[in-house]
Every structure is written in structure tokens, then in C-alpha cells.
PDB file of N, CA and C in Angstrom:
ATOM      1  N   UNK A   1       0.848  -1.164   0.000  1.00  0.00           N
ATOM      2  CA  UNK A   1       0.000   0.000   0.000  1.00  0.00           C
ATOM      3  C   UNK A   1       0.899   1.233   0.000  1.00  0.00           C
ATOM      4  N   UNK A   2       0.820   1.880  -0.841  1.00  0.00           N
ATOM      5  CA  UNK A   2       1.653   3.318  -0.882  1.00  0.00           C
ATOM      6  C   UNK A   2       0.930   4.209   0.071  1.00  0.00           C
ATOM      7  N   UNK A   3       1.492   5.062   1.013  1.00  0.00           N
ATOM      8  CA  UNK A   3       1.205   5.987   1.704  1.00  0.00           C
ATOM      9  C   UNK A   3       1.171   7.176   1.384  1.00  0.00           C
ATOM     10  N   UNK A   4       2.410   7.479   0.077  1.00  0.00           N
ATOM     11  CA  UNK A   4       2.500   8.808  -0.007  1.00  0.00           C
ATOM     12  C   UNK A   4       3.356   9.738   0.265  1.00  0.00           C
ATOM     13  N   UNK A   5       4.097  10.409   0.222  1.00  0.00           N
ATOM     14  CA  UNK A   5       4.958  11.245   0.630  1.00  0.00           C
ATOM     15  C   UNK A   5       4.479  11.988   2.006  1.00  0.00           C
ATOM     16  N   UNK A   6       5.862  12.168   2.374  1.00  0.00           N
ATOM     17  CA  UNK A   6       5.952  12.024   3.877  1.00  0.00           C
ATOM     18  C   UNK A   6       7.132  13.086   4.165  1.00  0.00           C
ATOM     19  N   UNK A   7       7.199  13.967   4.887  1.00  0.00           N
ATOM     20  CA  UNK A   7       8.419  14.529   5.302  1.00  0.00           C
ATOM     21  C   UNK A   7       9.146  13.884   6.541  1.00  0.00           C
ATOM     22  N   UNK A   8      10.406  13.708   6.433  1.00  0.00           N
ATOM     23  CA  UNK A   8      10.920  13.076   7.722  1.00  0.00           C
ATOM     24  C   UNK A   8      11.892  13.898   8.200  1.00  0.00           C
ATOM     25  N   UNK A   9      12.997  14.550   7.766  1.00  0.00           N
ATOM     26  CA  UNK A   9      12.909  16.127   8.696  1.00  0.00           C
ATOM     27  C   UNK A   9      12.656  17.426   7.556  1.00  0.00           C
ATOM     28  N   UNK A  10      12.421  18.407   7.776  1.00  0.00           N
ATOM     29  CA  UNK A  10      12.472  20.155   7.383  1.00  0.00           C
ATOM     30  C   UNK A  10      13.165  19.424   5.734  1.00  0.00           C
ATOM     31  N   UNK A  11      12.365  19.722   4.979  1.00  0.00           N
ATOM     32  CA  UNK A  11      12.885  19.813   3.717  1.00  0.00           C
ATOM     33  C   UNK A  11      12.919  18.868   3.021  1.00  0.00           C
ATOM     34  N   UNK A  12      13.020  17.568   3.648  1.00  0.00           N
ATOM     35  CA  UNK A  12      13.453  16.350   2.697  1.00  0.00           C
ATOM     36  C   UNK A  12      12.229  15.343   2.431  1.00  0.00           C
ATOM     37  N   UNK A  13      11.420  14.793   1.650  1.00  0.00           N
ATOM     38  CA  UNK A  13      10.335  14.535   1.692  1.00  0.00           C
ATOM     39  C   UNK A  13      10.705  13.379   0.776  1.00  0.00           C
ATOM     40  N   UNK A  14      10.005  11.861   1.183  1.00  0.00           N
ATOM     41  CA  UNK A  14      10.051  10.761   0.795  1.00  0.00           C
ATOM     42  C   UNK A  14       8.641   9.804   0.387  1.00  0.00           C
ATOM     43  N   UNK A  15       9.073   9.104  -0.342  1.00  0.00           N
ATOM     44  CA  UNK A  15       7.598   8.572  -0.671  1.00  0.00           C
ATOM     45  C   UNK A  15       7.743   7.165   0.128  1.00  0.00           C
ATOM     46  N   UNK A  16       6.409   7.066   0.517  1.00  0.00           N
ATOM     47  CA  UNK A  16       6.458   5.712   1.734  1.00  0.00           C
ATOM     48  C   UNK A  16       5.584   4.800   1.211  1.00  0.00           C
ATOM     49  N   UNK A  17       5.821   3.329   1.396  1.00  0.00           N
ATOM     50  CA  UNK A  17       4.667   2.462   1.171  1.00  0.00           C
ATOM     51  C   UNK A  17       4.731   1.217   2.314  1.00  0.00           C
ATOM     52  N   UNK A  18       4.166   0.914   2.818  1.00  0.00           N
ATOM     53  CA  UNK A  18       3.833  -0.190   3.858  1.00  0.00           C
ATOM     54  C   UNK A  18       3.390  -1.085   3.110  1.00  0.00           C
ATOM     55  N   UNK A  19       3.510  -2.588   3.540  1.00  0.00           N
ATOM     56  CA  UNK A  19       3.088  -3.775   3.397  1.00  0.00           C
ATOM     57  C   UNK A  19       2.693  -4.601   4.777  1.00  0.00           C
ATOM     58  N   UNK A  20       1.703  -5.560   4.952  1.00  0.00           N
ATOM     59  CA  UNK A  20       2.288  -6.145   6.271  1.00  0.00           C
ATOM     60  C   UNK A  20       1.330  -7.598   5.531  1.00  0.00           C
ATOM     61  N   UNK A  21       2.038  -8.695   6.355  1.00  0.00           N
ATOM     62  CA  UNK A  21       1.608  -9.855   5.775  1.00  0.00           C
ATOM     63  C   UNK A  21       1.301 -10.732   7.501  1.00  0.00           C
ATOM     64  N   UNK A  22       0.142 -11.462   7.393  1.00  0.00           N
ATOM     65  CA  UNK A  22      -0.228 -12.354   8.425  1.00  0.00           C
ATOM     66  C   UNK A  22      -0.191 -13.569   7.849  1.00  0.00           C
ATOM     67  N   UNK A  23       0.533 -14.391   9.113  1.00  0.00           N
ATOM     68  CA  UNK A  23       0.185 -15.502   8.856  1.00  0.00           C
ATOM     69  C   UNK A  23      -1.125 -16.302   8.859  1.00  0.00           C
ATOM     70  N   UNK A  24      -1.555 -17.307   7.910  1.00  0.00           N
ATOM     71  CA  UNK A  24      -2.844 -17.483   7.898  1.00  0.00           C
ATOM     72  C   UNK A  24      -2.951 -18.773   8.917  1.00  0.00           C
ATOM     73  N   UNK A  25      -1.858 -19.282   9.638  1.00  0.00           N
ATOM     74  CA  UNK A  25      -1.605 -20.079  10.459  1.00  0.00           C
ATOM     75  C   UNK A  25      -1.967 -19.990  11.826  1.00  0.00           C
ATOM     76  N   UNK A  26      -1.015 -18.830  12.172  1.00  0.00           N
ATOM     77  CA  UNK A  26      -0.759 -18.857  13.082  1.00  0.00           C
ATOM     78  C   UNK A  26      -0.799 -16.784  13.499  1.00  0.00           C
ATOM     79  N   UNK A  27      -0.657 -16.531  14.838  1.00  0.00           N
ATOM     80  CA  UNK A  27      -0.758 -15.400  14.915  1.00  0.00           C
ATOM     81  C   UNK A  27       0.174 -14.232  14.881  1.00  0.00           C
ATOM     82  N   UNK A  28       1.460 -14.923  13.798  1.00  0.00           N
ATOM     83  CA  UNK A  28       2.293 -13.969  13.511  1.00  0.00           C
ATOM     84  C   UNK A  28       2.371 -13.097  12.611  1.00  0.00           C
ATOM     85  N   UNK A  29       2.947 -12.437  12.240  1.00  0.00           N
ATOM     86  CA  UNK A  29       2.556 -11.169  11.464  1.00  0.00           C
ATOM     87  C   UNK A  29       4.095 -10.456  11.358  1.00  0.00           C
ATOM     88  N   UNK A  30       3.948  -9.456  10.023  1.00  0.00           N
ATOM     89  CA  UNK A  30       5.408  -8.873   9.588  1.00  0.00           C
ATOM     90  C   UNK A  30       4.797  -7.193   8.698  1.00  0.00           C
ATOM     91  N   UNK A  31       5.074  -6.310   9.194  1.00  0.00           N
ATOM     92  CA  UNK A  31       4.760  -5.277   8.647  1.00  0.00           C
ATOM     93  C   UNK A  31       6.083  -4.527   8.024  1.00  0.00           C
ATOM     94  N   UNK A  32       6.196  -3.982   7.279  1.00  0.00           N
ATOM     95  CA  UNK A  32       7.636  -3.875   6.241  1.00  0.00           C
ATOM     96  C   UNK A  32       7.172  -1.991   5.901  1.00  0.00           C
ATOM     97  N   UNK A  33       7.737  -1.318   6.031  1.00  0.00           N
ATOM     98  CA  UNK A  33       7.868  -0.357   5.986  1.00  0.00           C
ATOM     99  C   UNK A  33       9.334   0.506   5.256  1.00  0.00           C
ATOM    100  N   UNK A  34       8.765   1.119   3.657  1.00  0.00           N
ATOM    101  CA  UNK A  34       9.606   1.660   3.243  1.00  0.00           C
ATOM    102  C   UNK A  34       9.749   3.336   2.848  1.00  0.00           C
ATOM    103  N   UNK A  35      10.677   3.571   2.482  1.00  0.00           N
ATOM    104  CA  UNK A  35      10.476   5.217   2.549  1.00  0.00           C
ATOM    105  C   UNK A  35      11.888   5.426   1.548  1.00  0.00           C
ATOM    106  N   UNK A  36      10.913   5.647   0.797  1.00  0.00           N
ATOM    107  CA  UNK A  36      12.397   6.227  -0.649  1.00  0.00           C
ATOM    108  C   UNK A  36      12.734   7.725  -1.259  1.00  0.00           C
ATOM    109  N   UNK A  37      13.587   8.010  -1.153  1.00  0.00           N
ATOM    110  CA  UNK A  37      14.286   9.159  -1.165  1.00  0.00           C
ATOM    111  C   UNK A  37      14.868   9.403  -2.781  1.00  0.00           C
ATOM    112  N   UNK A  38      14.570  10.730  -3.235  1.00  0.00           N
ATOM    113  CA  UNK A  38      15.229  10.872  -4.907  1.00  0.00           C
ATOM    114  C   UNK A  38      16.670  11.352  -4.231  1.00  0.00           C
ATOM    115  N   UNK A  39      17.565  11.298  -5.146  1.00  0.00           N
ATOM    116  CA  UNK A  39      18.809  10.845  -5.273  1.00  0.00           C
ATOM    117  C   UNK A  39      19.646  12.018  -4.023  1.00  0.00           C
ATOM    118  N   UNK A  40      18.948  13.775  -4.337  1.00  0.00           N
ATOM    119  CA  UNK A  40      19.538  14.675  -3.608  1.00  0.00           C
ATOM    120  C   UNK A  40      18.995  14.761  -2.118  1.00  0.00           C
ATOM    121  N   UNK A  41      18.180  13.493  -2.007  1.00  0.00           N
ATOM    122  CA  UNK A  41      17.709  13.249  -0.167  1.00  0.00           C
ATOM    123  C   UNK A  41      18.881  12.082   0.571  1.00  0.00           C
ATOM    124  N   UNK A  42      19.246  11.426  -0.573  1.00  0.00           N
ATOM    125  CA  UNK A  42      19.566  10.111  -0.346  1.00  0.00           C
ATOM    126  C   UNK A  42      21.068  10.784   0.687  1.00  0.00           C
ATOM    127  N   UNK A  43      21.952  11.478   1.077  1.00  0.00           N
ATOM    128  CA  UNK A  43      23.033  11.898   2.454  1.00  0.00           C
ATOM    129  C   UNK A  43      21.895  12.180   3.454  1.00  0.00           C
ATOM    130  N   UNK A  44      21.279  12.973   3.060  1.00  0.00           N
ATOM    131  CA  UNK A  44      20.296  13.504   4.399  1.00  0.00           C
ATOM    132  C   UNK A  44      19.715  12.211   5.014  1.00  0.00           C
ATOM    133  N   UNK A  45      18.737  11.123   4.456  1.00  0.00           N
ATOM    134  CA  UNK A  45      18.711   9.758   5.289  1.00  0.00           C
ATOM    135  C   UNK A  45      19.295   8.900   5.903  1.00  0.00           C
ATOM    136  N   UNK A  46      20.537   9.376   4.741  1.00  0.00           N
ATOM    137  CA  UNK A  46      21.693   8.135   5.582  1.00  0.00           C
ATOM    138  C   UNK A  46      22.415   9.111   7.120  1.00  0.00           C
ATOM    139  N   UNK A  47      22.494  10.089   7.427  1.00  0.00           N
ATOM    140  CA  UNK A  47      22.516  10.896   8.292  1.00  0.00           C
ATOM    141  C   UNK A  47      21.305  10.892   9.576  1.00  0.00           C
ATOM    142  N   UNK A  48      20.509  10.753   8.835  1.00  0.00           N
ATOM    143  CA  UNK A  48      19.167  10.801   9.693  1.00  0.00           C
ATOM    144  C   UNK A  48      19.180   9.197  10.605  1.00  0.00           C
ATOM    145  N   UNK A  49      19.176   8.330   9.678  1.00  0.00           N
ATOM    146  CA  UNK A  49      19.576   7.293  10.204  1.00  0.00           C
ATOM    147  C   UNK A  49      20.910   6.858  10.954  1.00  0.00           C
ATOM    148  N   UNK A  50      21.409   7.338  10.440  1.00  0.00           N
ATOM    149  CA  UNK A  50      23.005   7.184  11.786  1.00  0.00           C
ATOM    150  C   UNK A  50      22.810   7.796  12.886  1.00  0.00           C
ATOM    151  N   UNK A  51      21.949   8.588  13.252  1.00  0.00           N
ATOM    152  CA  UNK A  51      21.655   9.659  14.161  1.00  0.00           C
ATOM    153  C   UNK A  51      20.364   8.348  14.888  1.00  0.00           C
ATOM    154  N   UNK A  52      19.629   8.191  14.293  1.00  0.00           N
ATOM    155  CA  UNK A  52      18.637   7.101  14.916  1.00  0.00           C
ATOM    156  C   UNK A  52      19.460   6.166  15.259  1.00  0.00           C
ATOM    157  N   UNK A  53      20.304   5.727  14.780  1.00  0.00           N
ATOM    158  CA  UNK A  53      20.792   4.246  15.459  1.00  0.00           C
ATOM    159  C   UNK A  53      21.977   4.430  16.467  1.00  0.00           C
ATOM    160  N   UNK A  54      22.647   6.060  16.770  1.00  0.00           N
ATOM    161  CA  UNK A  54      23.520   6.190  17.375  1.00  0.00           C
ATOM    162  C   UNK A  54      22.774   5.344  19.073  1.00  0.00           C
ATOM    163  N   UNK A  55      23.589   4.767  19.892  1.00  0.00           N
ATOM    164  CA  UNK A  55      23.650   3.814  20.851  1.00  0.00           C
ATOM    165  C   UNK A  55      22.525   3.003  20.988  1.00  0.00           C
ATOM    166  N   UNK A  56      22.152   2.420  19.832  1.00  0.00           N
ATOM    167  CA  UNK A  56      21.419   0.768  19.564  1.00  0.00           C
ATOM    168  C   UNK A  56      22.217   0.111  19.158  1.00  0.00           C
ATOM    169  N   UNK A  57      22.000  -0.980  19.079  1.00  0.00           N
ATOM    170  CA  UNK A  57      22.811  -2.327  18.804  1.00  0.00           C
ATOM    171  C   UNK A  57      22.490  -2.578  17.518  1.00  0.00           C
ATOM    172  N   UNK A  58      23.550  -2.263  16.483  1.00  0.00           N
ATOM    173  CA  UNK A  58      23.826  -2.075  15.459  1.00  0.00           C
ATOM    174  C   UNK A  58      23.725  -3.293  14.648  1.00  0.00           C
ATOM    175  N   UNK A  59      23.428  -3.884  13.326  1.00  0.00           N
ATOM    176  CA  UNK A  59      23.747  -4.686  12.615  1.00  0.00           C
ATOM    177  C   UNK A  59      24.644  -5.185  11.525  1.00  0.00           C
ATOM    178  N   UNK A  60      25.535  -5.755  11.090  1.00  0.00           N
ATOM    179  CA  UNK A  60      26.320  -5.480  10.545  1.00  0.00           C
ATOM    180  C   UNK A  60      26.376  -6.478   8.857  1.00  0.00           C
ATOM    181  N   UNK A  61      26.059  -5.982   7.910  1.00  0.00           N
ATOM    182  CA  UNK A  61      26.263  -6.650   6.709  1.00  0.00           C
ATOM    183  C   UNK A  61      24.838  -6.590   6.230  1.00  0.00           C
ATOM    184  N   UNK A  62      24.190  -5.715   6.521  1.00  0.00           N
ATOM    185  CA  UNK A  62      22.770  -4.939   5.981  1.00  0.00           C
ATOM    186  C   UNK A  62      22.771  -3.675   5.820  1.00  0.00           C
ATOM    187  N   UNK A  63      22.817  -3.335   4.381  1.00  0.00           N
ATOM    188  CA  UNK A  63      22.638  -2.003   3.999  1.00  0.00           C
ATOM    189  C   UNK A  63      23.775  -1.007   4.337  1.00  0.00           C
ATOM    190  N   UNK A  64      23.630   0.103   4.294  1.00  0.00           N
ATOM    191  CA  UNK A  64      24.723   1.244   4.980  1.00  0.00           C
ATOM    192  C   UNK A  64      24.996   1.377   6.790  1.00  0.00           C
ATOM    193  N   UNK A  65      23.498   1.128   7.131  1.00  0.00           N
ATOM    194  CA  UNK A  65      23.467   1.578   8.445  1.00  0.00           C
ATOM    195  C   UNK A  65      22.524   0.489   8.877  1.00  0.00           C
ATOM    196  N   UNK A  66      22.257  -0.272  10.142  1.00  0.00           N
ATOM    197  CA  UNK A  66      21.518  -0.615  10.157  1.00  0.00           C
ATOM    198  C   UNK A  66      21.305  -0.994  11.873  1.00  0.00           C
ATOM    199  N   UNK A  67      20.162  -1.037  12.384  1.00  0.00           N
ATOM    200  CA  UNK A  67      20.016  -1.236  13.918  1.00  0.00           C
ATOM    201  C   UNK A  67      18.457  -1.807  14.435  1.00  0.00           C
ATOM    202  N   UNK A  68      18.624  -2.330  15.629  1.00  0.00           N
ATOM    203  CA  UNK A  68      17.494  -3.224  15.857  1.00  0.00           C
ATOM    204  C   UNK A  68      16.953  -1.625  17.318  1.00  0.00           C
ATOM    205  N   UNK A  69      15.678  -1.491  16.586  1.00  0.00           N
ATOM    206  CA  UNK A  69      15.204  -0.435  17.181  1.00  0.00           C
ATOM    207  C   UNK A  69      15.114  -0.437  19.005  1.00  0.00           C
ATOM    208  N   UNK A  70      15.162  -1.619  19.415  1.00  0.00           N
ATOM    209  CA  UNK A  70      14.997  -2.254  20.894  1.00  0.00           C
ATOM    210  C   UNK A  70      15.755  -3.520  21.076  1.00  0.00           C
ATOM    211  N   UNK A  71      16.116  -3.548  22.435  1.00  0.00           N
ATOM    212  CA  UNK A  71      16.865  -5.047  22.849  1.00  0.00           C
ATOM    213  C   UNK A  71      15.702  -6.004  22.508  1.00  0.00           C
ATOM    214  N   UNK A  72      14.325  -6.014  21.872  1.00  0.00           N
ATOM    215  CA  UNK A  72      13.633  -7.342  21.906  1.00  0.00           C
ATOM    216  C   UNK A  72      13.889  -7.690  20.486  1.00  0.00           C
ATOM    217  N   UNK A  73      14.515  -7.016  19.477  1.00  0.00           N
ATOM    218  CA  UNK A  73      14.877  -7.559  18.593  1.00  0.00           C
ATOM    219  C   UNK A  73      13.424  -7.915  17.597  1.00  0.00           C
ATOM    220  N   UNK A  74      11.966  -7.235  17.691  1.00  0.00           N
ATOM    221  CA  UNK A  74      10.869  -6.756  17.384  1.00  0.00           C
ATOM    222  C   UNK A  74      11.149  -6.036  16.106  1.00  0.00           C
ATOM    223  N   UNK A  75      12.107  -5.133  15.854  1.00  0.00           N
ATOM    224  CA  UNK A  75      11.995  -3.898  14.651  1.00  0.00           C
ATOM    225  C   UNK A  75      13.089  -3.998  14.326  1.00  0.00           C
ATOM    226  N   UNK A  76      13.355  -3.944  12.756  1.00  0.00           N
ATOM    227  CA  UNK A  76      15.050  -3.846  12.570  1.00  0.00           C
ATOM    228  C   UNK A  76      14.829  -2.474  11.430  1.00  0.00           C
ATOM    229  N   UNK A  77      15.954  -1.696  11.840  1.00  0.00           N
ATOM    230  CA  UNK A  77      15.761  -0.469  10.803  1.00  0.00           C
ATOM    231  C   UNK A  77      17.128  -0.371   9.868  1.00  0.00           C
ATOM    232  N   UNK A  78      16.841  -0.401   8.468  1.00  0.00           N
ATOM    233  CA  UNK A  78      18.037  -0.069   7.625  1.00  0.00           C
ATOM    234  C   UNK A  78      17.578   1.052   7.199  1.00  0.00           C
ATOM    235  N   UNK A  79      19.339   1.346   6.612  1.00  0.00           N
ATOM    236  CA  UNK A  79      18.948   2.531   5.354  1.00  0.00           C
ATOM    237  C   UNK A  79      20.035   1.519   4.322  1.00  0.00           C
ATOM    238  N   UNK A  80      19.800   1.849   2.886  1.00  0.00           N
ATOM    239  CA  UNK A  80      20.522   1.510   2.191  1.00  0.00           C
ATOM    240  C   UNK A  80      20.686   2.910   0.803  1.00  0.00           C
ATOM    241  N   UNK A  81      21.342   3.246   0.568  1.00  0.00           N
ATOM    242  CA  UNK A  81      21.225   4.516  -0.803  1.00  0.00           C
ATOM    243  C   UNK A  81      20.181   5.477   0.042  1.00  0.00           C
ATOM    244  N   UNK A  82      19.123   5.097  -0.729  1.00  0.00           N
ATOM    245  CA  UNK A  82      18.230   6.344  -0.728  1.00  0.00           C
ATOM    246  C   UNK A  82      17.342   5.784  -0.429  1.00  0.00           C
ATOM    247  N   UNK A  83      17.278   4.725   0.635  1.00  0.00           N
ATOM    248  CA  UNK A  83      15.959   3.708   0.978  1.00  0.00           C
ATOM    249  C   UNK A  83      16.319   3.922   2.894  1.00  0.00           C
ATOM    250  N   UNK A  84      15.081   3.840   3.296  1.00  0.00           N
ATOM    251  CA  UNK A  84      15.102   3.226   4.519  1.00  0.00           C
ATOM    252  C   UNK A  84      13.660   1.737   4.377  1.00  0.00           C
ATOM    253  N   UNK A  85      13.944   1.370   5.193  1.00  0.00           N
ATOM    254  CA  UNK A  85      13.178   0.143   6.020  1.00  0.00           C
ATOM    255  C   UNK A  85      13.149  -0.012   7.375  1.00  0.00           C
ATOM    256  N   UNK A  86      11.929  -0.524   7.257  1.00  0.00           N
ATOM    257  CA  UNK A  86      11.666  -0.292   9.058  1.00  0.00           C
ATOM    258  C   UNK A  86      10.571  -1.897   8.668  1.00  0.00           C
ATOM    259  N   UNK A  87      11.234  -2.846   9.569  1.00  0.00           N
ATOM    260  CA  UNK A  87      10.822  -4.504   9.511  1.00  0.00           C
ATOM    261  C   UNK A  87      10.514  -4.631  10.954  1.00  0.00           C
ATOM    262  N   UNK A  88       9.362  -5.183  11.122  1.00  0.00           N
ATOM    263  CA  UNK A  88       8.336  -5.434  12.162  1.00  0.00           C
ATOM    264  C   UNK A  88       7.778  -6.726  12.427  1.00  0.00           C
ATOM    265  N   UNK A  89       7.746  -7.890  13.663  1.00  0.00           N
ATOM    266  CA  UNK A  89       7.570  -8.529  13.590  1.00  0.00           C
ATOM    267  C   UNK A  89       6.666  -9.258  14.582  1.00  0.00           C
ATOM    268  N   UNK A  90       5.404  -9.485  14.709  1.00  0.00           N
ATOM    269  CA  UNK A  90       4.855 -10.085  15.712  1.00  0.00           C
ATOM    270  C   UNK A  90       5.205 -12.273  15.901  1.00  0.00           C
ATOM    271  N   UNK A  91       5.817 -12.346  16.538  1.00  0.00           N
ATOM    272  CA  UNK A  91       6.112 -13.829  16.751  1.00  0.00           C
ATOM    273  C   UNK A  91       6.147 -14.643  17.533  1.00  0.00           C
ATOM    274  N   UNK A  92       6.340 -13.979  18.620  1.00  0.00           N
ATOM    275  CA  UNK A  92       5.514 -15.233  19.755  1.00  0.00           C
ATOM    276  C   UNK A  92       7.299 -14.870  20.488  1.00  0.00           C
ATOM    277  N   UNK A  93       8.065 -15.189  19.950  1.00  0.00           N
ATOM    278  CA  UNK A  93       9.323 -15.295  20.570  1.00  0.00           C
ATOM    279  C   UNK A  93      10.542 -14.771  19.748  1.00  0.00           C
ATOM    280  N   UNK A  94      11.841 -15.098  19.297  1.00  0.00           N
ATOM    281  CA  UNK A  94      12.467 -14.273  18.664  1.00  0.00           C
ATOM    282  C   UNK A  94      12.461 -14.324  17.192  1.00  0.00           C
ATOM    283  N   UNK A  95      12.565 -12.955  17.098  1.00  0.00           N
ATOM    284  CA  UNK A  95      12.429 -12.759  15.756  1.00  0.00           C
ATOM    285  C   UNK A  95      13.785 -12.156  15.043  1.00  0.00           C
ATOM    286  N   UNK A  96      14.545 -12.256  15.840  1.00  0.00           N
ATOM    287  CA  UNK A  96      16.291 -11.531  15.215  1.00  0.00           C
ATOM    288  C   UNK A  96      16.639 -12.260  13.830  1.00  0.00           C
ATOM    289  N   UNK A  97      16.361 -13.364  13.736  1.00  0.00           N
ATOM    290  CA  UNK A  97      16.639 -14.386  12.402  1.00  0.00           C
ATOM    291  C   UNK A  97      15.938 -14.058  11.446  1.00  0.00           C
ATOM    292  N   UNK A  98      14.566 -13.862  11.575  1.00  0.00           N
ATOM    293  CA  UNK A  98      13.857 -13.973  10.435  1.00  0.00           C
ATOM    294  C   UNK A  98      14.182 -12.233  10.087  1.00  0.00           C
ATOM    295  N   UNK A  99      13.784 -11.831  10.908  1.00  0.00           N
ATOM    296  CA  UNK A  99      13.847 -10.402  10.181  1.00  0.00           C
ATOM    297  C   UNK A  99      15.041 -10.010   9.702  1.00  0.00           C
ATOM    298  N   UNK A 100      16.363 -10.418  10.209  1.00  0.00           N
ATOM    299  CA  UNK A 100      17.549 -10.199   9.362  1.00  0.00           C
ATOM    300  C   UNK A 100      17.370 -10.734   7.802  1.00  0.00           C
ATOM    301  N   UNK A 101      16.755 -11.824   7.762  1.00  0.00           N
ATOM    302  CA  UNK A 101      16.521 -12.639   6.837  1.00  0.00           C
ATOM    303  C   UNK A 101      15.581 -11.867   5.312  1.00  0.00           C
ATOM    304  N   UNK A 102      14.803 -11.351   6.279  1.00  0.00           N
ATOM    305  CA  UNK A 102      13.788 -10.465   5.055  1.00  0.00           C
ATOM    306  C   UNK A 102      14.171  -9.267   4.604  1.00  0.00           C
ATOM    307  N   UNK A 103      15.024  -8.921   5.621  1.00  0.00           N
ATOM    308  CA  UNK A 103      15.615  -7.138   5.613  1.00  0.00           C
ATOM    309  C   UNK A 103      16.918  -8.012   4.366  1.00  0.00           C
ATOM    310  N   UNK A 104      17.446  -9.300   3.857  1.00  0.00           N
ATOM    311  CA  UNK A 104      18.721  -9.400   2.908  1.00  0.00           C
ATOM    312  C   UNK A 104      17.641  -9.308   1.900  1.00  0.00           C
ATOM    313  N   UNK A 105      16.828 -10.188   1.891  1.00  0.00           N
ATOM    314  CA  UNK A 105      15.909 -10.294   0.482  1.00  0.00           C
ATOM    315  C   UNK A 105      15.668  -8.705  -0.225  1.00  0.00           C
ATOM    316  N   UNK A 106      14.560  -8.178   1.225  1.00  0.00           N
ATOM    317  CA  UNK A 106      14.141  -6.869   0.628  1.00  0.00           C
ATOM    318  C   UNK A 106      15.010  -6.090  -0.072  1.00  0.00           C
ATOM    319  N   UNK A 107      16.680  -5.988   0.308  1.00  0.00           N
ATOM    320  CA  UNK A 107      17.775  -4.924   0.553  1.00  0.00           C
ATOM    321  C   UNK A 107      18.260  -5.189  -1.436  1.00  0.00           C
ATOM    322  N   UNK A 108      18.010  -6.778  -1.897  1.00  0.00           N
ATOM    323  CA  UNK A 108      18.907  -7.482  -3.030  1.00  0.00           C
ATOM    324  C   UNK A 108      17.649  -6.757  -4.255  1.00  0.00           C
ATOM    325  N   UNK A 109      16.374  -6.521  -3.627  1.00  0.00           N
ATOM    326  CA  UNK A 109      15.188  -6.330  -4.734  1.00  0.00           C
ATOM    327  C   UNK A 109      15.187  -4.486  -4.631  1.00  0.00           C
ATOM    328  N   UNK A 110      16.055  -3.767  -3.913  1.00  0.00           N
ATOM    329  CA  UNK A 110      15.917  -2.082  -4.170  1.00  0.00           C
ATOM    330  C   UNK A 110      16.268  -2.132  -5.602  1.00  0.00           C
ATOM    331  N   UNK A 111      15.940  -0.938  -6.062  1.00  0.00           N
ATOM    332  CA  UNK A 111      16.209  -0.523  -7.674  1.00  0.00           C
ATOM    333  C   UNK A 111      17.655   0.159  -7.425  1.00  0.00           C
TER     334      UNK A 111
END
């Protein structure tokens, strides 16, 4: 679902689209959140985001920047170029695997 453009600070304005997928199983769930930037936004996010992830527990071999929004390991946030993602996960228990897992897929399918 496209959301639309969005400002995320003074000036720089991105177009956002959400997805979220349930399992038809069971009561887990994954909401995927993106926000893309034309080319002269793309320092300002990656800035914005280093600034968000300054003292979280960082990830390493995803994207430019990347950090798990909380110690429950619930939200993982990249930026990559001129992309952010924000990966969400309802699971019962941990979700550090899978969502690393979807955040490589998503990261290999940016334009």
C-alpha cells in the first residue's frame, strides 16, 4: 500500500509504502515499511539514520546503516542509498533471524 509522501525532517520529503503480511496459520505477522528518497535526499537519510541508530545495537552486513530499534529484537531499521526500512515482527518469541533474513531479500530487490 503506498502511503504517499511524507516529510521526515524540514525539507526532505520521501515517498512511503507499507506492506504487512499475516500468517494465515498462526498469529504472527510482519509489517515492512519503506520510505524512498530521490537521489539529492539520499546523504540527508543516511545521516538521519546514523543519528537514529547512534547507541542501539547495530547490525552489521545490511545495507549502509543498520540497527534493531529495541533489545527485543521486534523492529530492525536499515537505510541503504536512498531507501530506509523499518521490519516489524509479531512472533511469539524471537524474531532476530527472520527479520535479518527479510531485511537481505528486501535490501537485493531495491532498484
Amino acid at each position: 500500500m503506498s502511503v504517499g509522501s511524507q516529510q521526515l525532517v524540514p525539507g526532505v520529503d520521501f515517498n512511503v509504502s507499507n506492506c504487512s503480511y499475516d500468517s494465515a496459520t498462526t498469529s504472527h505477522s510482519v509489517n515492512v515499511n519503506l520510505w524512498l528518497a530521490d537521489s539529492s535526499s539520499a546523504s540527508a537519510l543516511k545521516q538521519t539514520i546514523q543519528f537514529v541508530c547512534q547507541g542501539k545495537e547495530g547490525v552489521s552486513g545490511l545495507g549502509d546503516v543498520a540497527c534493531w530499534y529495541s533489545s527485543e529484537h521486534g523492529e530492525l531499521q536499515v537505510a541503504k542509498g536512498g531507501a530506509f526500512l523499518s521490519f516489524e515482527a509479531t512472533t511469539g518469541g524471537d524474531a532476530t533471524e527472520t527479520l535479518k533474513a527479510l531485511a537481505k531479500k528486501a535490501l537485493g530487490r531495491l532498484p
